[in-house]
Protein backbone atom coordinates (compact mmCIF):
# COMPACT_ATOMS: atom_id res chain seq x y z
CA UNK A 1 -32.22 34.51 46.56
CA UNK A 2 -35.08 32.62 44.81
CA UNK A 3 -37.08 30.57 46.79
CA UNK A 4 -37.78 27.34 44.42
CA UNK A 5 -41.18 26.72 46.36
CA UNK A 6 -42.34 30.07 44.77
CA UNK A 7 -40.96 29.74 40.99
CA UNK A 8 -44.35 29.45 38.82
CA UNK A 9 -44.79 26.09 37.21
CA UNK A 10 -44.93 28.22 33.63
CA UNK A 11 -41.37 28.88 34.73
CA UNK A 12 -40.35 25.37 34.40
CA UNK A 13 -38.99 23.74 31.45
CA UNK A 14 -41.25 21.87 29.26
CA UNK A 15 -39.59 18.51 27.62
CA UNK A 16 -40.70 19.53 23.99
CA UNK A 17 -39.75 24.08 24.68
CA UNK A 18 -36.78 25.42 22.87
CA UNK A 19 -34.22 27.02 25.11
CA UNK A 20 -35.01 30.35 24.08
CA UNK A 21 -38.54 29.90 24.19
CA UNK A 22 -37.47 28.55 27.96
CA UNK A 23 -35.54 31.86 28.78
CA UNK A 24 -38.38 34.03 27.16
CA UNK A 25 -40.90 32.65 29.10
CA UNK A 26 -38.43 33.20 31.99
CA UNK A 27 -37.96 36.52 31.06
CA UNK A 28 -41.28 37.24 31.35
CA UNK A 29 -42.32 35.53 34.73
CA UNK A 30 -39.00 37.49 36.18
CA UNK A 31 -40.53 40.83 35.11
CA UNK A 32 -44.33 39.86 35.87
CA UNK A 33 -43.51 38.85 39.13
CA UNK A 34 -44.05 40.49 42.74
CA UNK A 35 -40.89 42.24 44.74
CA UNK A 36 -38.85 41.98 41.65
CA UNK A 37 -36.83 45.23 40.37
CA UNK A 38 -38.38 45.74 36.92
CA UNK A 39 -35.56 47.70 35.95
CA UNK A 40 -32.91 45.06 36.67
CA UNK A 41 -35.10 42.50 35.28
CA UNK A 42 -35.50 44.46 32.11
CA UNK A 43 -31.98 44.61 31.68
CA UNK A 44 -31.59 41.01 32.17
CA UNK A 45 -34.43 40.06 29.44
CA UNK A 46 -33.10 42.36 27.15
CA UNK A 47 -29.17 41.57 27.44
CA UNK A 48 -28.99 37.79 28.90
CA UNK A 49 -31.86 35.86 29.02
CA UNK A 50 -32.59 35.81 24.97
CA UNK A 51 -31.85 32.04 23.21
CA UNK A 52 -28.73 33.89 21.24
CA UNK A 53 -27.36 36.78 23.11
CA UNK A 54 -24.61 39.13 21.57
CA UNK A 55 -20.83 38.07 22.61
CA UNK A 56 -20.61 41.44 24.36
CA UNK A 57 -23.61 40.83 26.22
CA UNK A 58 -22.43 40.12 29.76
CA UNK A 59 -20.81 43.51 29.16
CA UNK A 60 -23.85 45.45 27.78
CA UNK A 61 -25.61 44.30 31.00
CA UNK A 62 -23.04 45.35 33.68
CA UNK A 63 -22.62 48.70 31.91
CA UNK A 64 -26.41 48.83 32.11
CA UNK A 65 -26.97 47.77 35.86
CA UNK A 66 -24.14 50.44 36.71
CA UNK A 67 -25.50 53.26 35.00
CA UNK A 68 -28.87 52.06 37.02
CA UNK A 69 -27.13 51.92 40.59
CA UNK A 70 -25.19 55.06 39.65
CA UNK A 71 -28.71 57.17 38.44
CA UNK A 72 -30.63 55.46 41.58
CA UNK A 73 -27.90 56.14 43.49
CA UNK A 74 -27.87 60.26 42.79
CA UNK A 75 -30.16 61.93 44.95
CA UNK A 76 -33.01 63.81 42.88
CA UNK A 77 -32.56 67.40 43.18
CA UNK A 78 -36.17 69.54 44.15
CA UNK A 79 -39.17 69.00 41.73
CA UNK A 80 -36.90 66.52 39.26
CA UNK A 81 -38.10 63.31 39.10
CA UNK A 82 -35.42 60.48 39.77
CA UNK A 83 -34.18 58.66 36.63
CA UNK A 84 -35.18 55.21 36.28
């Protein structure tokens, strides 16, 4: 859960920003920011928070944050490095 007191102020709308230049500059404070799962918030920039997404985006992104809990969720086997 985001705590509001915490957002950035360069995460709040400006009166005169675009939406998408809104949800880029979100996109970037999300994966800049402390705590946060880069991974998960790469997949988010990339397949949901762009000004004119694909219509199978919502899909793109689950199928992406599966294979991600799936590959995180595999234990490494000796001297292999995890996928991320």
């Amino acid at each position: 859960m985001v705590d509001h007191d915490q957002v950035p102020a360069s995460a709040a709308p400006d009166a005169a920003e675009s939406p998408a230049d809104f949800l880029a500059t979100l996109a970037t404070t999300l994966q800049s920011g402390d705590g946060i799962d880069k991974d998960l918030a790469k997949i988010l920039a990339t397949e949901l928070l762009i000004g004119n997404p694909a219509k199978d985006a919502s899909a793109r992104a689950v199928s992406s944050i599966v294979k991600l809990a799936k590959d995180r969720a595999t234990p490494a086997k000796d001297g292999e490095a995890p996928d991320a």
